[in-house]
PDB file of N, CA and C in Angstrom:
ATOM      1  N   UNK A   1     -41.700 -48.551  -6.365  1.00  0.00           N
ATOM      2  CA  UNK A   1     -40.680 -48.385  -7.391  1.00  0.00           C
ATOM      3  C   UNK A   1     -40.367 -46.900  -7.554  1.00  0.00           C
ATOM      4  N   UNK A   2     -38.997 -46.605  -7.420  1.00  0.00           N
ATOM      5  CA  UNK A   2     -39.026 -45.221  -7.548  1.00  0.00           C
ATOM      6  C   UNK A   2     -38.769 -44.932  -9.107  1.00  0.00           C
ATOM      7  N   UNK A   3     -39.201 -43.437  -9.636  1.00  0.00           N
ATOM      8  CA  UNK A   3     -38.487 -43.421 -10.717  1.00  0.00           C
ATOM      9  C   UNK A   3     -37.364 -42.216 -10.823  1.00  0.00           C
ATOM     10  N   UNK A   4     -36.574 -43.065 -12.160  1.00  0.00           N
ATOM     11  CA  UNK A   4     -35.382 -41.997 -12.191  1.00  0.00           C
ATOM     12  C   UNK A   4     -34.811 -41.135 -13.075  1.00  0.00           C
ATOM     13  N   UNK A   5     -34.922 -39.645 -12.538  1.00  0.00           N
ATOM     14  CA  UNK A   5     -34.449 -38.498 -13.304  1.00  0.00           C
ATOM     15  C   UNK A   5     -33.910 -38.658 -14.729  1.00  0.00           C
ATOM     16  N   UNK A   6     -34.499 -38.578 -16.090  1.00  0.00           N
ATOM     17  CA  UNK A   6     -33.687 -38.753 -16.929  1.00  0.00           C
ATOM     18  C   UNK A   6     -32.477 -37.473 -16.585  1.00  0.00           C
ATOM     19  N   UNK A   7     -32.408 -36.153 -16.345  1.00  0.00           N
ATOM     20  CA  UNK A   7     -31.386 -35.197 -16.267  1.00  0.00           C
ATOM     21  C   UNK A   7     -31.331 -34.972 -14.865  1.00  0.00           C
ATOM     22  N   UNK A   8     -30.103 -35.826 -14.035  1.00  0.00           N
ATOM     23  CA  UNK A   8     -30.024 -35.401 -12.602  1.00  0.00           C
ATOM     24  C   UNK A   8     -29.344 -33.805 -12.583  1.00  0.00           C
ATOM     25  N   UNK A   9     -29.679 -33.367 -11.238  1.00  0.00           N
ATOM     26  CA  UNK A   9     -28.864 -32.289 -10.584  1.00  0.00           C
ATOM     27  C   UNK A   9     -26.991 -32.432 -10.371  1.00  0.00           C
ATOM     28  N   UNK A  10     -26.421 -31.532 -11.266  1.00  0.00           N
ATOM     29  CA  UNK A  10     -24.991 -31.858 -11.112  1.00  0.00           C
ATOM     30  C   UNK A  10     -24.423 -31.658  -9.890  1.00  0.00           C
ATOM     31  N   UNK A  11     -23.476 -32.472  -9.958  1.00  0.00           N
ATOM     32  CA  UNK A  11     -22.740 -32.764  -8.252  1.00  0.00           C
ATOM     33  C   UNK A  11     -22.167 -31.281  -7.761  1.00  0.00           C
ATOM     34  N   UNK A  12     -22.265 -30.949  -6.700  1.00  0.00           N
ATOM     35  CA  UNK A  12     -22.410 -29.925  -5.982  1.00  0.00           C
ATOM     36  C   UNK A  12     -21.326 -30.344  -4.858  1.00  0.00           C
ATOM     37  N   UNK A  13     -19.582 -29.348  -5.019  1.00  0.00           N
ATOM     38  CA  UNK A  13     -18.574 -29.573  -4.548  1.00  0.00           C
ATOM     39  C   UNK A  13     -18.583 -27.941  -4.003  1.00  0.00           C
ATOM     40  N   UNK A  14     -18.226 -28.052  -2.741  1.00  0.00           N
ATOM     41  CA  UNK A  14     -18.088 -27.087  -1.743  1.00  0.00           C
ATOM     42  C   UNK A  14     -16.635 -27.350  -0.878  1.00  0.00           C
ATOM     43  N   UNK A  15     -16.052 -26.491  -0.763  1.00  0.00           N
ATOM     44  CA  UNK A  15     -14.881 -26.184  -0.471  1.00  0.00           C
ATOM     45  C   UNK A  15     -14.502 -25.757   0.846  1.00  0.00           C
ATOM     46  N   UNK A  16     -14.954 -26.351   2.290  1.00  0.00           N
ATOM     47  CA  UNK A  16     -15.062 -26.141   3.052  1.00  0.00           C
ATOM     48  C   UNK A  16     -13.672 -25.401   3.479  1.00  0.00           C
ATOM     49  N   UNK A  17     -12.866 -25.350   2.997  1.00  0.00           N
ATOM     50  CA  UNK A  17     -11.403 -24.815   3.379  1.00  0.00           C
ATOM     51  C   UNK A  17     -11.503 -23.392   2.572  1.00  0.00           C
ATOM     52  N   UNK A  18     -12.058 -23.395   1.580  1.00  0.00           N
ATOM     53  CA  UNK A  18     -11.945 -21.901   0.836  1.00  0.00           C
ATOM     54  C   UNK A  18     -13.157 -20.991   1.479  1.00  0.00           C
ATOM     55  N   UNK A  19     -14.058 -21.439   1.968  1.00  0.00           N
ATOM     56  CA  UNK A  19     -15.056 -20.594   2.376  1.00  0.00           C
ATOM     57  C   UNK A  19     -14.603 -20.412   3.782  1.00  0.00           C
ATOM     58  N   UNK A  20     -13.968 -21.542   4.638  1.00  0.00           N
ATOM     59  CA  UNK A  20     -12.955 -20.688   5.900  1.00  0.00           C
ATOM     60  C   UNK A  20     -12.150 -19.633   5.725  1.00  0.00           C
ATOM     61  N   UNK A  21     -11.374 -20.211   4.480  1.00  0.00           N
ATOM     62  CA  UNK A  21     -10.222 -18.777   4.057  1.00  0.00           C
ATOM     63  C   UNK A  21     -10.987 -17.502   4.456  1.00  0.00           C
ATOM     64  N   UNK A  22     -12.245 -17.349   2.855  1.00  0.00           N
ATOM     65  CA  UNK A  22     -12.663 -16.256   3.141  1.00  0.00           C
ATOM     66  C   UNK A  22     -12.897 -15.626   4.097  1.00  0.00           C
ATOM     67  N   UNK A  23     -13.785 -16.018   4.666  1.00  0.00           N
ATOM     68  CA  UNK A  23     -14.681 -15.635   6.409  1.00  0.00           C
ATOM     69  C   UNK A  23     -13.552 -15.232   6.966  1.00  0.00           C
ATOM     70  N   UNK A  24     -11.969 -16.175   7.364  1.00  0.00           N
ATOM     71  CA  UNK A  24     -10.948 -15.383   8.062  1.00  0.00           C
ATOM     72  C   UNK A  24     -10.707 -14.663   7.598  1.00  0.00           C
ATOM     73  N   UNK A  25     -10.304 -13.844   6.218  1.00  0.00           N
ATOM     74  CA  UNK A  25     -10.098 -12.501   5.298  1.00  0.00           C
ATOM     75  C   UNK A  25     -11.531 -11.019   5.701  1.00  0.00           C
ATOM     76  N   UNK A  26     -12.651 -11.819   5.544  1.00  0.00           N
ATOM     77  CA  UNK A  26     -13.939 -10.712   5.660  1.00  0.00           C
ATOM     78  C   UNK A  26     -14.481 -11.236   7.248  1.00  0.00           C
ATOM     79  N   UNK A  27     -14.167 -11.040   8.245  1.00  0.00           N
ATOM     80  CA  UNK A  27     -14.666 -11.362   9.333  1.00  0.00           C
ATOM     81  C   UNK A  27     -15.954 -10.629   9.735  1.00  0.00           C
ATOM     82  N   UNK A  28     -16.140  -9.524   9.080  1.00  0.00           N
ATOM     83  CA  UNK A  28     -17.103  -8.646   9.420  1.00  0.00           C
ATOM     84  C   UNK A  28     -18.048  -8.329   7.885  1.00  0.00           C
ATOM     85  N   UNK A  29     -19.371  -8.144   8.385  1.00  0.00           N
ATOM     86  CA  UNK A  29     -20.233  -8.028   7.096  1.00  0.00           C
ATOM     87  C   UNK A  29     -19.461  -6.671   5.978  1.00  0.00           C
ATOM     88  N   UNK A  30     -19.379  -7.223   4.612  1.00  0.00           N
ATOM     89  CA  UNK A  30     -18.806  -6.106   3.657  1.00  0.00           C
ATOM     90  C   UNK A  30     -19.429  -4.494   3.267  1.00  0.00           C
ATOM     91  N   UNK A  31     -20.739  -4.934   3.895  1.00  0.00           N
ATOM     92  CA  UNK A  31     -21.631  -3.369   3.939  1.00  0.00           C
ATOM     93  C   UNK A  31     -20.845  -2.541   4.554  1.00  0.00           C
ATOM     94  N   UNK A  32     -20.171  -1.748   3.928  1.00  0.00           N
ATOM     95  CA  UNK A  32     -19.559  -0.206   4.589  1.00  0.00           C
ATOM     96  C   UNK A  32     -20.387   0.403   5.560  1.00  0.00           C
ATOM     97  N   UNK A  33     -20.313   0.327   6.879  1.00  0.00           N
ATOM     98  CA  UNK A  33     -21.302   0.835   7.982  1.00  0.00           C
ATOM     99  C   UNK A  33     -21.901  -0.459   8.523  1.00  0.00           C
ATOM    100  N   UNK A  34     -21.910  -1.071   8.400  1.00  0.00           N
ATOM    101  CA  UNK A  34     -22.602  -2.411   9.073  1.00  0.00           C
ATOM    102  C   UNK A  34     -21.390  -3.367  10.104  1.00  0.00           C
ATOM    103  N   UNK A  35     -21.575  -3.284  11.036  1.00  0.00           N
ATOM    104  CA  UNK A  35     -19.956  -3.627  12.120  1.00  0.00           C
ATOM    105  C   UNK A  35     -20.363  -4.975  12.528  1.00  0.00           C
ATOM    106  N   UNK A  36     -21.557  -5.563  11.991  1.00  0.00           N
ATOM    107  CA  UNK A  36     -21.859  -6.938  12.465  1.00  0.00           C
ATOM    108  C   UNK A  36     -20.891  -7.803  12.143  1.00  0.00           C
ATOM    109  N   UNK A  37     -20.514  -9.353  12.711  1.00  0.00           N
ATOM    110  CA  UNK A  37     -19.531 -10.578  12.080  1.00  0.00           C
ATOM    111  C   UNK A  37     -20.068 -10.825  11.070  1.00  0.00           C
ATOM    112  N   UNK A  38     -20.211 -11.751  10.240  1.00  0.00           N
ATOM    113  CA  UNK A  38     -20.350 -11.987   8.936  1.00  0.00           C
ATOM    114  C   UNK A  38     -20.788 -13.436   9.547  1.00  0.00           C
ATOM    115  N   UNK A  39     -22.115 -14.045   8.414  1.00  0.00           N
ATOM    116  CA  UNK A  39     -22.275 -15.234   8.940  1.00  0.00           C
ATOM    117  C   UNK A  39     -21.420 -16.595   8.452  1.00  0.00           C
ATOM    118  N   UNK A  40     -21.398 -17.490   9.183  1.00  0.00           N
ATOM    119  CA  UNK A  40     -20.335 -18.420   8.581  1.00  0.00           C
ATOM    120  C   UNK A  40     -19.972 -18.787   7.255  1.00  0.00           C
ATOM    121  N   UNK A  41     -20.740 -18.915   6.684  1.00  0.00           N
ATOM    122  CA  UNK A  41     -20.849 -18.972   5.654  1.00  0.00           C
ATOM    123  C   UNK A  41     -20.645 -18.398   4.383  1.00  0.00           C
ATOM    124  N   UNK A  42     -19.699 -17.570   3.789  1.00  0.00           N
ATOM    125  CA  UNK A  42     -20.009 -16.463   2.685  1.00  0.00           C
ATOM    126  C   UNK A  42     -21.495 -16.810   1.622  1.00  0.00           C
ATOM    127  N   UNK A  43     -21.859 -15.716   1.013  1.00  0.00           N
ATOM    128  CA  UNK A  43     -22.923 -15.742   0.236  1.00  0.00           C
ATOM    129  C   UNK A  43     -22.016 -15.842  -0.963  1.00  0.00           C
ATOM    130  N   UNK A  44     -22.776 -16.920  -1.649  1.00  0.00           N
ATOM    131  CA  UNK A  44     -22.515 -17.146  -3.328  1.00  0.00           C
ATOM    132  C   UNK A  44     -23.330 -15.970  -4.467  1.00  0.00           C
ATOM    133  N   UNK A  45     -22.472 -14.831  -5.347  1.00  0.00           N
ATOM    134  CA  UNK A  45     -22.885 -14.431  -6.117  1.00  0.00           C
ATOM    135  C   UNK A  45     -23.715 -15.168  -7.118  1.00  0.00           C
ATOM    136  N   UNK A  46     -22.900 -16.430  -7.545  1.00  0.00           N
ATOM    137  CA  UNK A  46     -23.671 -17.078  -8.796  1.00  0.00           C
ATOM    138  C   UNK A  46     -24.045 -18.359  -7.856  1.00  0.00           C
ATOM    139  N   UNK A  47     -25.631 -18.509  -8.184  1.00  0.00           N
ATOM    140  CA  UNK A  47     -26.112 -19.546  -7.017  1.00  0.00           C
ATOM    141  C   UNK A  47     -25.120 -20.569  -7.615  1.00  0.00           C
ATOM    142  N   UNK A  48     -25.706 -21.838  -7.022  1.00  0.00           N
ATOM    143  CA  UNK A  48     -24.951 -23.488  -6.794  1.00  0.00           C
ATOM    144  C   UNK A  48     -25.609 -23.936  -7.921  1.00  0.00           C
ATOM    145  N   UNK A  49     -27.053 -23.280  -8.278  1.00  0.00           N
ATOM    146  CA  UNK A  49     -27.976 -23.938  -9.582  1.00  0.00           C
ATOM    147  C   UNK A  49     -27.266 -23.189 -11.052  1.00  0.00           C
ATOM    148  N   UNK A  50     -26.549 -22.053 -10.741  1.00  0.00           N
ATOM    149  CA  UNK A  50     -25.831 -21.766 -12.028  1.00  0.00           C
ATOM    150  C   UNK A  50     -24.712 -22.064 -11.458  1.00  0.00           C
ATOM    151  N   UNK A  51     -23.858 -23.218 -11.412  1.00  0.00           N
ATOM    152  CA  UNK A  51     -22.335 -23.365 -11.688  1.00  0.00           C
ATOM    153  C   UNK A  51     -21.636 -22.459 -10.708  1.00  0.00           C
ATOM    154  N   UNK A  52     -22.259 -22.108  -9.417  1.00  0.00           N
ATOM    155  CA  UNK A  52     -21.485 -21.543  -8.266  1.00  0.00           C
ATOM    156  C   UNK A  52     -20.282 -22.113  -8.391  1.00  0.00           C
ATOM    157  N   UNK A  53     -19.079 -21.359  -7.741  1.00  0.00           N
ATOM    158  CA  UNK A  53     -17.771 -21.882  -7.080  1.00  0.00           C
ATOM    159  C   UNK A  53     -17.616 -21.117  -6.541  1.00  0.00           C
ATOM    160  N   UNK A  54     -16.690 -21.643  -5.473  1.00  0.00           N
ATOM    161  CA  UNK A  54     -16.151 -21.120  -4.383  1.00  0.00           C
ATOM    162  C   UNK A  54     -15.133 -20.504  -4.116  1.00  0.00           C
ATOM    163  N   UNK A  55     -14.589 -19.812  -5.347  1.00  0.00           N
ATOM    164  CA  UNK A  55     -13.524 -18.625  -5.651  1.00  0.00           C
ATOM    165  C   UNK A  55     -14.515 -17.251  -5.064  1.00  0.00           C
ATOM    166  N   UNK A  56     -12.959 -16.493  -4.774  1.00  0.00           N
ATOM    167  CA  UNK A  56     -13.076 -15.109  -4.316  1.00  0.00           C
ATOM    168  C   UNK A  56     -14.256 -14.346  -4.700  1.00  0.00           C
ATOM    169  N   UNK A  57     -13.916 -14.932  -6.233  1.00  0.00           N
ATOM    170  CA  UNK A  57     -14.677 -13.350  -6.865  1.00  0.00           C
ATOM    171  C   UNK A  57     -16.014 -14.050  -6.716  1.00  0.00           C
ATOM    172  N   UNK A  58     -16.537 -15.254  -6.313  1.00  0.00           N
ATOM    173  CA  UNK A  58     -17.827 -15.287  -6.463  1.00  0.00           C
ATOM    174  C   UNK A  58     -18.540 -15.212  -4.846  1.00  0.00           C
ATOM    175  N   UNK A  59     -17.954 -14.905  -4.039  1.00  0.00           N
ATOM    176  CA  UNK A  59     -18.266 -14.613  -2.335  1.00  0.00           C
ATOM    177  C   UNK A  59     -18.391 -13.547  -1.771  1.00  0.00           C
ATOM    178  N   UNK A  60     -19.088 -12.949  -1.058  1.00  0.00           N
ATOM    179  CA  UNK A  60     -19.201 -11.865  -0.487  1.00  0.00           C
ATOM    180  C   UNK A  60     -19.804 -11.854   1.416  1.00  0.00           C
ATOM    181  N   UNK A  61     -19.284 -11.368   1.949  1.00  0.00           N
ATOM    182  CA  UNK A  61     -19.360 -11.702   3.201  1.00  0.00           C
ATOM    183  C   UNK A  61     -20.342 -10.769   3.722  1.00  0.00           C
ATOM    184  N   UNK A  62     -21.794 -11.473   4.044  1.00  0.00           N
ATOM    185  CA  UNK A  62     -22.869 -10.924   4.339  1.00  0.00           C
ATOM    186  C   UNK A  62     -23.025 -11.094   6.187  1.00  0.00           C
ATOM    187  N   UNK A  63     -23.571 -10.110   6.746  1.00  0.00           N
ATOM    188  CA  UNK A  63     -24.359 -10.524   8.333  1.00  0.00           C
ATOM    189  C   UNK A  63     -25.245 -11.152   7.880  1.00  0.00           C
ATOM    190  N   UNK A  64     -26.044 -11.985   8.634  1.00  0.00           N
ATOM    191  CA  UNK A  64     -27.412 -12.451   8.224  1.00  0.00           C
ATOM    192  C   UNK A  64     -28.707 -11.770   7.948  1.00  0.00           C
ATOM    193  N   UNK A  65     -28.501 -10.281   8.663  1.00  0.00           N
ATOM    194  CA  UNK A  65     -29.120  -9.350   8.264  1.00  0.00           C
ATOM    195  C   UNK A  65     -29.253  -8.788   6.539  1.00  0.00           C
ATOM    196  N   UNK A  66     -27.839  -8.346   6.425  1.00  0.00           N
ATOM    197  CA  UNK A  66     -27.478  -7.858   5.148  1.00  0.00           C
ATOM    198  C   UNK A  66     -28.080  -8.973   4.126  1.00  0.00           C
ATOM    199  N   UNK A  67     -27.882 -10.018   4.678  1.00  0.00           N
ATOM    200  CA  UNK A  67     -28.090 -11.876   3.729  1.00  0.00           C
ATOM    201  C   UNK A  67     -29.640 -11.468   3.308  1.00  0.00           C
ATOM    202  N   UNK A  68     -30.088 -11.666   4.661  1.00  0.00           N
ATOM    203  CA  UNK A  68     -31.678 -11.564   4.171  1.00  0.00           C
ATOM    204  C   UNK A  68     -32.286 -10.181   3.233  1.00  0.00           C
ATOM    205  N   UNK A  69     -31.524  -9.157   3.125  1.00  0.00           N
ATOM    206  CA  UNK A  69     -32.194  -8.254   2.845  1.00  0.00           C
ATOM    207  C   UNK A  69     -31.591  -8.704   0.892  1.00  0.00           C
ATOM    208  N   UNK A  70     -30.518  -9.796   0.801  1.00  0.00           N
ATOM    209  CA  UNK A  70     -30.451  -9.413  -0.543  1.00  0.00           C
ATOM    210  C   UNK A  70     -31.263 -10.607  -1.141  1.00  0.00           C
ATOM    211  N   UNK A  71     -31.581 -11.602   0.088  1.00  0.00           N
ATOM    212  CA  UNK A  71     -32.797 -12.960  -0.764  1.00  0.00           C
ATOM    213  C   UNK A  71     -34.239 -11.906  -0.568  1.00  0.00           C
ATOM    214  N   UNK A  72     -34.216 -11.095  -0.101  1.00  0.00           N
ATOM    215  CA  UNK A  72     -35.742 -10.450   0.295  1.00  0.00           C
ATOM    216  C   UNK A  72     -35.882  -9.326  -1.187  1.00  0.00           C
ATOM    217  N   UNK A  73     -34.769  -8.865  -1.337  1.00  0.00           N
ATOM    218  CA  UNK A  73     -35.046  -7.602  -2.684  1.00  0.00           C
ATOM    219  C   UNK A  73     -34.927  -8.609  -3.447  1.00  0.00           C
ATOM    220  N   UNK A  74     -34.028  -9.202  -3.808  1.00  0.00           N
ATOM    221  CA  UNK A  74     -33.349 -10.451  -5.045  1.00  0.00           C
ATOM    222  C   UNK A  74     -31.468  -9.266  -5.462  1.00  0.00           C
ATOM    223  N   UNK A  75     -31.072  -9.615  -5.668  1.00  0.00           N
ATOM    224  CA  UNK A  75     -29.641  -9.451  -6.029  1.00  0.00           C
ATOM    225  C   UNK A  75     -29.666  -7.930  -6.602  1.00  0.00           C
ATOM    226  N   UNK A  76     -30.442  -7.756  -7.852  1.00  0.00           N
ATOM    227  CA  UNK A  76     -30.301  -6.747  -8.794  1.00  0.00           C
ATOM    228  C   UNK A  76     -30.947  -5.741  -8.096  1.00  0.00           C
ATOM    229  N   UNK A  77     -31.580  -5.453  -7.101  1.00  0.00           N
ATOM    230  CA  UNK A  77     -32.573  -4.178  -6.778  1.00  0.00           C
ATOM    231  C   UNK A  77     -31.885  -4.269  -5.292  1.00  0.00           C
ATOM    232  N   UNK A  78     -31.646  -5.106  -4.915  1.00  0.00           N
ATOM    233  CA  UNK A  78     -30.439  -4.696  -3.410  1.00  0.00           C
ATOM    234  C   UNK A  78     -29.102  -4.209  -4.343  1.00  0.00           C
ATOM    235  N   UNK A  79     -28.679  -4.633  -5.058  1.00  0.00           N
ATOM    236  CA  UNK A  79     -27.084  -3.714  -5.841  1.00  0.00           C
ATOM    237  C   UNK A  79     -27.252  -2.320  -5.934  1.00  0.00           C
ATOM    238  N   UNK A  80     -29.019  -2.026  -6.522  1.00  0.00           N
ATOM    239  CA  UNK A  80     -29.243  -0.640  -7.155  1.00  0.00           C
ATOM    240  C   UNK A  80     -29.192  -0.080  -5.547  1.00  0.00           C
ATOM    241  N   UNK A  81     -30.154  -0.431  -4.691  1.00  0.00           N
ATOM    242  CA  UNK A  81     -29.897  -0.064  -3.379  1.00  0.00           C
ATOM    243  C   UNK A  81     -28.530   0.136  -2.571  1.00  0.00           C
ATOM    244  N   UNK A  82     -27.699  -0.948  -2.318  1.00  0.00           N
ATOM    245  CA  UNK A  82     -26.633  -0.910  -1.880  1.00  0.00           C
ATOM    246  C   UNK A  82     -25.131  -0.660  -2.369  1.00  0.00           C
ATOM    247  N   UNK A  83     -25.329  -0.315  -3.756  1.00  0.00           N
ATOM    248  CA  UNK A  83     -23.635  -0.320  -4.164  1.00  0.00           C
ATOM    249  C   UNK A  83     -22.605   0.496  -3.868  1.00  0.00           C
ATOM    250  N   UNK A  84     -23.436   1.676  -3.533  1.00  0.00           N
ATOM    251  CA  UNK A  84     -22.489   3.098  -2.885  1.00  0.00           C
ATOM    252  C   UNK A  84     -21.864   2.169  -1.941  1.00  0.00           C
ATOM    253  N   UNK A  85     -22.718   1.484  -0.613  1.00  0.00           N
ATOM    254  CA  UNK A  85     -21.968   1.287   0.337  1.00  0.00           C
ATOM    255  C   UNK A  85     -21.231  -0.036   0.494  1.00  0.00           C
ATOM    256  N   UNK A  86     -20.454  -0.960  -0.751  1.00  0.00           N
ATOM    257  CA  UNK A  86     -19.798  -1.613  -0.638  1.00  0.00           C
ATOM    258  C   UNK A  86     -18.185  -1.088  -1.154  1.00  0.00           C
ATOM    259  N   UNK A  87     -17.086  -1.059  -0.773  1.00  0.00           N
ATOM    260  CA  UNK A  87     -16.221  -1.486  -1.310  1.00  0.00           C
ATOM    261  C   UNK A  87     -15.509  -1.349  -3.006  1.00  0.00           C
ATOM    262  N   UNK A  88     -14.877  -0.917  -3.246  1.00  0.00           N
ATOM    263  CA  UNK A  88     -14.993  -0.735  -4.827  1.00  0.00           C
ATOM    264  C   UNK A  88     -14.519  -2.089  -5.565  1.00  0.00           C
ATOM    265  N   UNK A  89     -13.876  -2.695  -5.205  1.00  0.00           N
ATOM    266  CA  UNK A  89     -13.536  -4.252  -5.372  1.00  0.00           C
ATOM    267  C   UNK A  89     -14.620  -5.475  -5.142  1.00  0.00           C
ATOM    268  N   UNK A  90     -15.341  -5.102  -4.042  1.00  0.00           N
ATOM    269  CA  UNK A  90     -16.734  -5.855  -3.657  1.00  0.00           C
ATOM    270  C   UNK A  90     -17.849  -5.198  -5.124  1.00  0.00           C
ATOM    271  N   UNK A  91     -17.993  -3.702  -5.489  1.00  0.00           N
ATOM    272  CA  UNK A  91     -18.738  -3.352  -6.179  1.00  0.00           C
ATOM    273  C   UNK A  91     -18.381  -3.908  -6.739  1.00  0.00           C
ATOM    274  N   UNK A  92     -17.343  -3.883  -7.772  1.00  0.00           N
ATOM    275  CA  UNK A  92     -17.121  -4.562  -9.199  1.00  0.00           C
ATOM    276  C   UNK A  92     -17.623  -6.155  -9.439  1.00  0.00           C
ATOM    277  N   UNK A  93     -17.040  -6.624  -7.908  1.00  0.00           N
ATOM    278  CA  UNK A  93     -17.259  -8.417  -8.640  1.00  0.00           C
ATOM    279  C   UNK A  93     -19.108  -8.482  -8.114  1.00  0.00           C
ATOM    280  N   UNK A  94     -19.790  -8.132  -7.316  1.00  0.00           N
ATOM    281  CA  UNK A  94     -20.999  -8.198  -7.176  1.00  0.00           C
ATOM    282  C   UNK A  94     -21.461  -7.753  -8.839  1.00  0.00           C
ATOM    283  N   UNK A  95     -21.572  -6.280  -9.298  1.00  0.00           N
ATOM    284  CA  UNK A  95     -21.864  -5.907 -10.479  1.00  0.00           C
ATOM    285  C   UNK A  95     -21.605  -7.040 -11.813  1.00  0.00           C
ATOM    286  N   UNK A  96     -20.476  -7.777 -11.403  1.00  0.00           N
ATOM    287  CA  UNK A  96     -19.948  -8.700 -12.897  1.00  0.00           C
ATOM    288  C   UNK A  96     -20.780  -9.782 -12.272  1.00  0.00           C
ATOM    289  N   UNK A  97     -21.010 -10.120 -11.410  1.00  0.00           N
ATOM    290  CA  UNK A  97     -21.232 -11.481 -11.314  1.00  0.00           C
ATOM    291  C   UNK A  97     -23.428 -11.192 -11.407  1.00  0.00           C
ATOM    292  N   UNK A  98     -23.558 -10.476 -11.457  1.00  0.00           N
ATOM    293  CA  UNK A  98     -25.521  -9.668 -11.443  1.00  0.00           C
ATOM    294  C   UNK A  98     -25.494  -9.233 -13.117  1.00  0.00           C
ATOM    295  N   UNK A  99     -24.354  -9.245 -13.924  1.00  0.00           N
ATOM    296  CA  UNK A  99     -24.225  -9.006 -15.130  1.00  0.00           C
ATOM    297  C   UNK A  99     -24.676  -7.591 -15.497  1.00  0.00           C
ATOM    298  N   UNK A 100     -24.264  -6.877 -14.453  1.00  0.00           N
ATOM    299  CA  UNK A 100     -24.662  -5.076 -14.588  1.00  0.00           C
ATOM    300  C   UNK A 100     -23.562  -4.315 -15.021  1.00  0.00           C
ATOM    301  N   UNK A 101     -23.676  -2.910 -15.256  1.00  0.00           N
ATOM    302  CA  UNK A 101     -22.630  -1.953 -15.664  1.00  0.00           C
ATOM    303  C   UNK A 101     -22.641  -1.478 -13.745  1.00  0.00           C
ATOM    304  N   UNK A 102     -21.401  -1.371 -13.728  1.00  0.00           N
ATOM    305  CA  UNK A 102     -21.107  -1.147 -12.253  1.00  0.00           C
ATOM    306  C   UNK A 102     -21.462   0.686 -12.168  1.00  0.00           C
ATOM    307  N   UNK A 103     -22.051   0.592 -11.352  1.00  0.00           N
ATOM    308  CA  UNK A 103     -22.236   1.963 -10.939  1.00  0.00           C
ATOM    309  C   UNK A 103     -22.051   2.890 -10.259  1.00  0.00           C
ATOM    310  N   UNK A 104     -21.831   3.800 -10.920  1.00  0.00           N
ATOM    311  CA  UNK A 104     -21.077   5.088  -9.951  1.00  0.00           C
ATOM    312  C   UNK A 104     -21.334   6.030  -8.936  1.00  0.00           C
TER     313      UNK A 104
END
């Protein structure tokens, strides 16, 4: 007999056409200096467990390199590390979406 979740996991809608968009827009990882492709996939600022979507401002186009280094620090201590070298448009929505004062 199995038993069942009084509070399931909410349904989890992915946008396979908007995360193509992106990837064709950022073909290459967004690290300023990093010339790698970007992996298929964009990285979600706000995970899928907080209410991810698959709008612009919540994607950022990582190599798998760059990927791992921001699940390996965690988000907030790769930003302090990396923000010089993103983008000033990439800085801002990374910074809003890590709930930081964007930095200069």
């Amino acid at each position: 007999m199995t038993e069942q979740l009084k509070y399931g996991k909410p349904e989890r809608f992915v946008s396979n056409a908007a995360l193509a968009h992106y990837r064709s827009q950022h073909p290459r990882c967004e690290v300023i200096g990093c010339i790698n492709f970007s992996a298929p996939e964009p990285h979600h600022l706000r995970p899928r467990a907080r209410g991810r979507d698959d709008s612009p401002d919540n994607l950022i186009a990582f190599c798998p390199e760059c990927h791992g280094r921001w699940h390996w620090l965690g988000g907030k201590e790769w930003y302090r590390r990396y923000h010089d070298r993103l983008l000033v448009g990439t800085r801002m929505k990374v910074a809003l979406a890590l709930r930081l004062p964007e930095v200069e």
